[in-house]
C-alpha atoms as a PDB file:
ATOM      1  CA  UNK A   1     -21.594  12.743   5.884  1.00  0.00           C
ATOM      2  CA  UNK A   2     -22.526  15.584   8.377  1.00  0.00           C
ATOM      3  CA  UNK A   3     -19.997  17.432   9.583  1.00  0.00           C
ATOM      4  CA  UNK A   4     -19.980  19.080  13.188  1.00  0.00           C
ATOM      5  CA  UNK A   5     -20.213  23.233  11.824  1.00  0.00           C
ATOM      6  CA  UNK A   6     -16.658  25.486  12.451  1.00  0.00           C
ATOM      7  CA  UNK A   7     -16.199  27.822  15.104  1.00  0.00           C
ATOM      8  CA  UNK A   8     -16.094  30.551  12.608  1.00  0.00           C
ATOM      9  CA  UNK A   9     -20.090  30.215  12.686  1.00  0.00           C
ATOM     10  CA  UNK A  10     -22.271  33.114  13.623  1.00  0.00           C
ATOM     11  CA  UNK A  11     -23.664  32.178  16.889  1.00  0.00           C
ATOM     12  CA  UNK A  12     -25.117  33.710  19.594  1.00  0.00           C
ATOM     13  CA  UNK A  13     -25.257  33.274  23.383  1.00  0.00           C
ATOM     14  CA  UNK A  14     -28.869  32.139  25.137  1.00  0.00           C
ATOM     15  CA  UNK A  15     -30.142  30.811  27.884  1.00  0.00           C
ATOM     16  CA  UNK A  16     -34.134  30.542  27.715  1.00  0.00           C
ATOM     17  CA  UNK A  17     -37.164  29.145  28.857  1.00  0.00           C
ATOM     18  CA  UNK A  18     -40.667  28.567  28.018  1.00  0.00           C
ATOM     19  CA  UNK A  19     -40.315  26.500  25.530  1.00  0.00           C
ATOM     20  CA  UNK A  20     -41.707  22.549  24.549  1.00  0.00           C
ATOM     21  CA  UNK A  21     -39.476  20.400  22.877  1.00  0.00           C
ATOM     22  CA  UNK A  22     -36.141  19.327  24.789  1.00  0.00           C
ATOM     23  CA  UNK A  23     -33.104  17.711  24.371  1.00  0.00           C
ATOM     24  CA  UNK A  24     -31.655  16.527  28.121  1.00  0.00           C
ATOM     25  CA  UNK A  25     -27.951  15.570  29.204  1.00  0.00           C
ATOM     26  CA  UNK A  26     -28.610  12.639  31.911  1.00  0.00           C
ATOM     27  CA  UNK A  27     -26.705   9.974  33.633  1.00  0.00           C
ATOM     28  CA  UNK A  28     -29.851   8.326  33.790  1.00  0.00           C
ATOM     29  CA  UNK A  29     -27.588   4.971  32.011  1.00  0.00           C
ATOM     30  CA  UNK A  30     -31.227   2.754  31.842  1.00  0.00           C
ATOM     31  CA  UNK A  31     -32.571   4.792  28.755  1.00  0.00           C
ATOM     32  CA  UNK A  32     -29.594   3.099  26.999  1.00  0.00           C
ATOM     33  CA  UNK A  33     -29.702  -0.603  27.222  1.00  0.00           C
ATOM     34  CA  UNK A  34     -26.433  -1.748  25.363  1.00  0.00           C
ATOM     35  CA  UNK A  35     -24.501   0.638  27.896  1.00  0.00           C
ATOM     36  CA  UNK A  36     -24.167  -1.858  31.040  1.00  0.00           C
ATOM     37  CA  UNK A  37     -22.584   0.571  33.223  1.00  0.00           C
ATOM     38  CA  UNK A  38     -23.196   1.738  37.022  1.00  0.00           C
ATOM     39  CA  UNK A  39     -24.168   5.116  37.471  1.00  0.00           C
ATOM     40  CA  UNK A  40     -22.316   7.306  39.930  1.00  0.00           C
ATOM     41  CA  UNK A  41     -23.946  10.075  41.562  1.00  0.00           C
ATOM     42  CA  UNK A  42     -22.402  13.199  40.262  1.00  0.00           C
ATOM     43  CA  UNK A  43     -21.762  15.770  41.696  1.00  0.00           C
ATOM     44  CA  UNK A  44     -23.845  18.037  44.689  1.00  0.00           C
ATOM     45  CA  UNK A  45     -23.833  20.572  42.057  1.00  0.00           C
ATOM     46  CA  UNK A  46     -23.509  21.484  38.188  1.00  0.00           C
ATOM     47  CA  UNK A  47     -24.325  24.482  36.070  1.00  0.00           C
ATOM     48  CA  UNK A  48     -24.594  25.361  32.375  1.00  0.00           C
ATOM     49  CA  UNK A  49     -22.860  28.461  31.620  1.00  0.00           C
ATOM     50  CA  UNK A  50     -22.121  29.804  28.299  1.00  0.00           C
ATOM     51  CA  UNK A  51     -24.912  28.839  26.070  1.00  0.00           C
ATOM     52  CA  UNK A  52     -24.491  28.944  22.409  1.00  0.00           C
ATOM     53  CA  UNK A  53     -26.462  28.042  19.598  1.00  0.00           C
ATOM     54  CA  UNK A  54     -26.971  28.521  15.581  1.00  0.00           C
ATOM     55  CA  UNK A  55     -29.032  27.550  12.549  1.00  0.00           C
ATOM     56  CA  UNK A  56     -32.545  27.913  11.542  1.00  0.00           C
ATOM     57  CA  UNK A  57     -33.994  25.802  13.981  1.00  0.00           C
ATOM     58  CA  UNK A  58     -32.613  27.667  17.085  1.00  0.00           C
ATOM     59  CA  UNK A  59     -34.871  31.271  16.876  1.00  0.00           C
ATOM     60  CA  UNK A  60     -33.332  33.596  19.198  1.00  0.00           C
ATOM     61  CA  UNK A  61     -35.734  33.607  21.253  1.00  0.00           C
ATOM     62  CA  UNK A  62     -36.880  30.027  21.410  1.00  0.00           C
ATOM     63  CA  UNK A  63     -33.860  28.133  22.851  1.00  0.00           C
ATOM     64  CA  UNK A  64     -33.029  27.452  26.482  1.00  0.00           C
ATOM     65  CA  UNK A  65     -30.538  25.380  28.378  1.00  0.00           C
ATOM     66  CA  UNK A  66     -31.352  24.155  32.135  1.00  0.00           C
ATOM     67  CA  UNK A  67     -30.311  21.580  34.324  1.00  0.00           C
ATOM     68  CA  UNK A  68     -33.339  19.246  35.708  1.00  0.00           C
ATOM     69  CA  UNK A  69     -33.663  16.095  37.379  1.00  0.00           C
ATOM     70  CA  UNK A  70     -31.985  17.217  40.572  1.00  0.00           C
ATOM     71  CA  UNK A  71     -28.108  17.910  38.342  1.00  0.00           C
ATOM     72  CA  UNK A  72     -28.232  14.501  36.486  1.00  0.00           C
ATOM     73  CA  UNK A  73     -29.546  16.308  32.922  1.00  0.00           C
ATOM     74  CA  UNK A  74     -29.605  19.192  31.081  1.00  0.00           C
ATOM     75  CA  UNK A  75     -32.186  20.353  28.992  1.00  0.00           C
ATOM     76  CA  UNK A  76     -31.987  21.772  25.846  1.00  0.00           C
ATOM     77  CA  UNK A  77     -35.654  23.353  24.764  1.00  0.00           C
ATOM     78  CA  UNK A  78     -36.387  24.135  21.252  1.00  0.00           C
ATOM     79  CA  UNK A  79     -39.773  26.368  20.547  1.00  0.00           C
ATOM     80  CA  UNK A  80     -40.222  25.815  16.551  1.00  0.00           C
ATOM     81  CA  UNK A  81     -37.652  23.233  15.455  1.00  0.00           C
ATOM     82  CA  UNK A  82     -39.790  21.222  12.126  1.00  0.00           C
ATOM     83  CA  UNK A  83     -39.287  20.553   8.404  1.00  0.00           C
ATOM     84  CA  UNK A  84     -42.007  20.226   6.425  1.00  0.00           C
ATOM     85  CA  UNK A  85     -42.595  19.508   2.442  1.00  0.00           C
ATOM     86  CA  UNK A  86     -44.864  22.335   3.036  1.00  0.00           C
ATOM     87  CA  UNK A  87     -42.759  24.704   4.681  1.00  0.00           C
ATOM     88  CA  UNK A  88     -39.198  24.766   5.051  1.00  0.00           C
ATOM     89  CA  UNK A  89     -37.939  21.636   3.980  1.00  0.00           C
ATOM     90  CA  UNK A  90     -34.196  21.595   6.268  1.00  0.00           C
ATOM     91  CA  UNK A  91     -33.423  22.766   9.244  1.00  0.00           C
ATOM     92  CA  UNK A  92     -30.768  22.401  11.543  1.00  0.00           C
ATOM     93  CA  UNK A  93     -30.205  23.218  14.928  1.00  0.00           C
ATOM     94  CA  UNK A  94     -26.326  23.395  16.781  1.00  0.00           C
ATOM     95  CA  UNK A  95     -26.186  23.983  20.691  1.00  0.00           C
ATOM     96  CA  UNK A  96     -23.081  24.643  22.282  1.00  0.00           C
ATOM     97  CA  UNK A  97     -22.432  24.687  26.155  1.00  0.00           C
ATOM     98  CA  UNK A  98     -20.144  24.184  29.651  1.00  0.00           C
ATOM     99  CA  UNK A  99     -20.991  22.546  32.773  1.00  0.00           C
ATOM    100  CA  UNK A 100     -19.756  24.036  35.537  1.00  0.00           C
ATOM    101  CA  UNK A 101     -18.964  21.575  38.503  1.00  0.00           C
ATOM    102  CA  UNK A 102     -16.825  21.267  41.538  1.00  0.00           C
ATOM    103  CA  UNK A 103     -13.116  20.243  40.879  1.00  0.00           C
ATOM    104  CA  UNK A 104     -12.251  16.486  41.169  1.00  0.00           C
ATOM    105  CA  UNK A 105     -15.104  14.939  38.857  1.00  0.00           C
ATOM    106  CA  UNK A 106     -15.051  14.356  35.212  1.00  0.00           C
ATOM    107  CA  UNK A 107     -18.228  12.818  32.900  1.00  0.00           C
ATOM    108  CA  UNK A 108     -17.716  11.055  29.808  1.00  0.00           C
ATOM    109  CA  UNK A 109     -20.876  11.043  26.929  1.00  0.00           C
ATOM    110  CA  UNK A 110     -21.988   7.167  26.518  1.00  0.00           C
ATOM    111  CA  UNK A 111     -25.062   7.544  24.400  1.00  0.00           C
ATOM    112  CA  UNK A 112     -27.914   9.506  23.509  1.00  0.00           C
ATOM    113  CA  UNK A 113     -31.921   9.189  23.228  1.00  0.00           C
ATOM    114  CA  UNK A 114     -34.017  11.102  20.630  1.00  0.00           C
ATOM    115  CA  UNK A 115     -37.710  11.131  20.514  1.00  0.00           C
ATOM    116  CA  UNK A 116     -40.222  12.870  18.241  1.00  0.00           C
ATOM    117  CA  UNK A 117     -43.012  13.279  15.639  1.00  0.00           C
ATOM    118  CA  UNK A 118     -43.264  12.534  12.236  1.00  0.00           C
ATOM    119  CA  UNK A 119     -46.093  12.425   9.704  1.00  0.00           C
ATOM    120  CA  UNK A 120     -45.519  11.260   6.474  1.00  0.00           C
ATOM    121  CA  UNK A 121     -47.034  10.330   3.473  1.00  0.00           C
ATOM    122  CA  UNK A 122     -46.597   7.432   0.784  1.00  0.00           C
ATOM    123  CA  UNK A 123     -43.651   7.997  -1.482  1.00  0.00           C
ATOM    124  CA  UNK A 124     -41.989  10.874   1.273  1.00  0.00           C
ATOM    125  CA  UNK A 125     -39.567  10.691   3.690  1.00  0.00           C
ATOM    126  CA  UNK A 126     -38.428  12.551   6.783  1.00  0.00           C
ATOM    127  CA  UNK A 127     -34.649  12.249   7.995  1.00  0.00           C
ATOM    128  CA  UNK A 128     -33.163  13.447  11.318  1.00  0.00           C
ATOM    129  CA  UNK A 129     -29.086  13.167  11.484  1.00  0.00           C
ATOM    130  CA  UNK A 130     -27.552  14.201  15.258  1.00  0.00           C
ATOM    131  CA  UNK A 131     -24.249  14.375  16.570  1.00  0.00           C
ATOM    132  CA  UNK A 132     -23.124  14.952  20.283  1.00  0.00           C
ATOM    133  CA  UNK A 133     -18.750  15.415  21.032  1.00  0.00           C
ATOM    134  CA  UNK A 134     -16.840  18.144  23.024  1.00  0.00           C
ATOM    135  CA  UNK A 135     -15.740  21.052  20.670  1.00  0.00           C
ATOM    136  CA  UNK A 136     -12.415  20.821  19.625  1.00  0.00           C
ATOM    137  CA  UNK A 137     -12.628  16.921  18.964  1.00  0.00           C
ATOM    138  CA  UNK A 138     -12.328  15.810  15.548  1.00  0.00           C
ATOM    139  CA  UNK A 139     -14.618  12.595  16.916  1.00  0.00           C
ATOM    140  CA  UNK A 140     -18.355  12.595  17.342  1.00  0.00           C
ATOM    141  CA  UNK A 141     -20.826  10.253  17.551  1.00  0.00           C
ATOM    142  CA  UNK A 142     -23.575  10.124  14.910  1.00  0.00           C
ATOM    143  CA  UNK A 143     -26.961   9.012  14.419  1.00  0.00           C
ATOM    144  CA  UNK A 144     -29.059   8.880  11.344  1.00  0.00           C
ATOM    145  CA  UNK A 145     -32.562   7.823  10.624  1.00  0.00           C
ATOM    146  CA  UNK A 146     -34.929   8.075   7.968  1.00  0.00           C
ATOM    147  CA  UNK A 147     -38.493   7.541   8.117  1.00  0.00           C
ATOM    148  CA  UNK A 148     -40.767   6.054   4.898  1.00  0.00           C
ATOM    149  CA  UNK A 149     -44.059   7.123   4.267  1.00  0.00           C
ATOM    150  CA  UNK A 150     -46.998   5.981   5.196  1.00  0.00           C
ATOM    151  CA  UNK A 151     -46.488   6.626   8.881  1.00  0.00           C
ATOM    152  CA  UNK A 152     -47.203   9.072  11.494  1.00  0.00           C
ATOM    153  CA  UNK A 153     -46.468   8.997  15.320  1.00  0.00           C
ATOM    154  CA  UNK A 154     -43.689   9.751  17.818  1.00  0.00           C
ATOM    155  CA  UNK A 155     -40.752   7.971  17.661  1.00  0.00           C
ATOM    156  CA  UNK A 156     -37.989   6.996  20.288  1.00  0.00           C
ATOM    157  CA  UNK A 157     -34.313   6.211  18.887  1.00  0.00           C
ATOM    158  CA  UNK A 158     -31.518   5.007  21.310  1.00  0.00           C
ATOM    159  CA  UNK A 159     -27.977   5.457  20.383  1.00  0.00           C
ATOM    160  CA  UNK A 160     -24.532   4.243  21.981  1.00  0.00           C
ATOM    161  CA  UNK A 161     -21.806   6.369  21.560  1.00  0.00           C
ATOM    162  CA  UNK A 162     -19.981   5.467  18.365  1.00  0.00           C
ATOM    163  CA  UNK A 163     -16.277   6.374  20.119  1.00  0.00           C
ATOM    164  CA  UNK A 164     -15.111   7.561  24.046  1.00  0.00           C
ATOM    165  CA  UNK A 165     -15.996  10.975  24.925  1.00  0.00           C
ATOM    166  CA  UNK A 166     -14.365  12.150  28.087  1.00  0.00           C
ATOM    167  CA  UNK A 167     -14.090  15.548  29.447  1.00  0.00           C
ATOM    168  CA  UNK A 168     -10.452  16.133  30.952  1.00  0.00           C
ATOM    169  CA  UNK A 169     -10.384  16.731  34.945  1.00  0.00           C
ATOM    170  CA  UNK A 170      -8.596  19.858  34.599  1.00  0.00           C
ATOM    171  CA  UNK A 171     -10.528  21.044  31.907  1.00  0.00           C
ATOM    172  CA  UNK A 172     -13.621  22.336  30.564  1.00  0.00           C
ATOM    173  CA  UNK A 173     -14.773  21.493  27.495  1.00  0.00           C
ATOM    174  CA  UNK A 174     -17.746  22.710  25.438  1.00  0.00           C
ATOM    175  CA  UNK A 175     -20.421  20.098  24.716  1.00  0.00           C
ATOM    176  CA  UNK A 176     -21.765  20.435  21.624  1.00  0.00           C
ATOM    177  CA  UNK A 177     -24.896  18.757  19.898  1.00  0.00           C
ATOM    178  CA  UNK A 178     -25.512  19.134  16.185  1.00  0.00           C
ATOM    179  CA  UNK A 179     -29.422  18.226  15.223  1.00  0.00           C
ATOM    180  CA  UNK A 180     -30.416  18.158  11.554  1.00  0.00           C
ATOM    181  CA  UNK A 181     -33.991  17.375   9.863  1.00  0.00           C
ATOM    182  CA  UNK A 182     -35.467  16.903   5.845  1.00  0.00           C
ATOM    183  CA  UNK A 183     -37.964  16.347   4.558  1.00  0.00           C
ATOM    184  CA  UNK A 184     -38.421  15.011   0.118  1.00  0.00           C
ATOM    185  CA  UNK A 185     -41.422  14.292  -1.745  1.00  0.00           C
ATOM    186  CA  UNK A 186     -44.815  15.764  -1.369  1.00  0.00           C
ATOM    187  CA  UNK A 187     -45.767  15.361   1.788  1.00  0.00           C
ATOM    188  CA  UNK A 188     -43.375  14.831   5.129  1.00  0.00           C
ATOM    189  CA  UNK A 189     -43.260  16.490   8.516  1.00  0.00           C
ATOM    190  CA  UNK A 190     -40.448  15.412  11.170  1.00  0.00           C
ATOM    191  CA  UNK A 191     -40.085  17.660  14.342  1.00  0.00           C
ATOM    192  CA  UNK A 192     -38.338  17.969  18.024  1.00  0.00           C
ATOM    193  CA  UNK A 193     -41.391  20.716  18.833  1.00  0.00           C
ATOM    194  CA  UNK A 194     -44.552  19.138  19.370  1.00  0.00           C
ATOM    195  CA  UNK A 195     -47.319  20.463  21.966  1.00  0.00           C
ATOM    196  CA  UNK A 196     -48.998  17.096  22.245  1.00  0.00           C
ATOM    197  CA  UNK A 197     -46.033  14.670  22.347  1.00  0.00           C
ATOM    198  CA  UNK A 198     -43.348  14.728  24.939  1.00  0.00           C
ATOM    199  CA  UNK A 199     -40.237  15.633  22.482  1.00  0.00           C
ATOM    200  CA  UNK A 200     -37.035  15.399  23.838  1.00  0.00           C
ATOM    201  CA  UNK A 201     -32.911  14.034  23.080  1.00  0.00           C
ATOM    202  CA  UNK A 202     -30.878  12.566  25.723  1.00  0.00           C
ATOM    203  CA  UNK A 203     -27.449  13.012  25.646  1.00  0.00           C
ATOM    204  CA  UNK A 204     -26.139  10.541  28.598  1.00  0.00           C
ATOM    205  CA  UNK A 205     -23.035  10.672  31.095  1.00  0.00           C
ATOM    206  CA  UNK A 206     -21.263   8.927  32.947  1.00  0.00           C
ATOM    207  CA  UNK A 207     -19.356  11.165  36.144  1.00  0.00           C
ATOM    208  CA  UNK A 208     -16.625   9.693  37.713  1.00  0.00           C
ATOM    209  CA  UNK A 209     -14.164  11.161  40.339  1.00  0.00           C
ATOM    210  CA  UNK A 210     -11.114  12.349  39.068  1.00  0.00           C
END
């Protein structure tokens, strides 16, 4: 089982652009179906402050965090985030962040999104394990997957959150994503970095008034 990393991990504060793969925080509730819930406009406006991320697929200058989509997501961009049989085989990406909103709304996680590339042959694999939560939960919500060769393509996986994650009204609470991907046998590629595929991970809310 993956395990959401410590606190006592070296990481280090970002916020970049320029980038092509993304993962996005939405309230856009459509992208998953099992979660039959009515959206509620959030708030007139929200901010990510305090951007931190660690682990060999976040290069230090090839990670960003921006809102988009007029406040309803944030996007997390990744530059060079791939395993390969050929290359490096694991590699594992944790982002770390606050949204900064007016008093009186909270937002609760309800599911996530992930799309990507793989290319793998017969006898490989590629595997891609990601967790979303707010730091200092023991809970998290987990998704696993893990691709069989012969195949290669983009991929979409939908996820509903595996427990309730709600951020307090009076307080803020980083939200953190964990993203890991493998690769075994002798040939397997799986990545969130593609320039001719739209690569991204949607991590959706749900704001309510407090």
């Amino acid at each position: 089982m993956y395990r959401p990393m410590g606190d006592n991990m070296r990481i280090t504060s970002a916020l970049m652009s320029g980038a092509l793969a993304a993962v996005a925080v939405t309230t856009a509730l459509t992208a998953v179906p099992a979660a039959a819930q009515v959206a509620v406009p959030g708030p007139p406006t929200v901010k990510v402050t305090d951007v931190k991320f660690g682990g060999n697929g976040c290069p230090r200058n090839g990670t960003s965090v921006v809102m988009s989509n007029s406040n309803q997501a944030v996007d997390i961009i990744f530059s060079d985030f791939a395993a390969s049989t050929s290359g490096v085989r694991s590699k594992d990406c944790q982002v770390n962040f606050l949204l900064e909103y007016p008093a009186g709304w909270s937002y609760s996680l309800i599911g996530a999104q992930y799309r990507g590339y793989t290319d793998v042959g017969a006898g490989s694999s590629a595997q891609m394990v990601n967790q979303y939560y707010f730091q200092g939960d023991s809970r998290y919500s987990e998704l696993k997957k893990t691709y069989s060769g012969p195949r290669e393509g983009t991929f979409q996986e939908n996820h509903e959150a595996d427990v309730t994650h709600e951020a307090p009204c009076k307080e803020r609470r980083y939200l953190a994503t964990r993203h890991t991907l493998g690769t075994q046998g002798a040939s397997a590629t799986i990545n969130l970095d593609s320039m001719s595929v739209d690569v991204s991970t949607k991590v959706l809310l749900n704001w309510k008034p407090c």
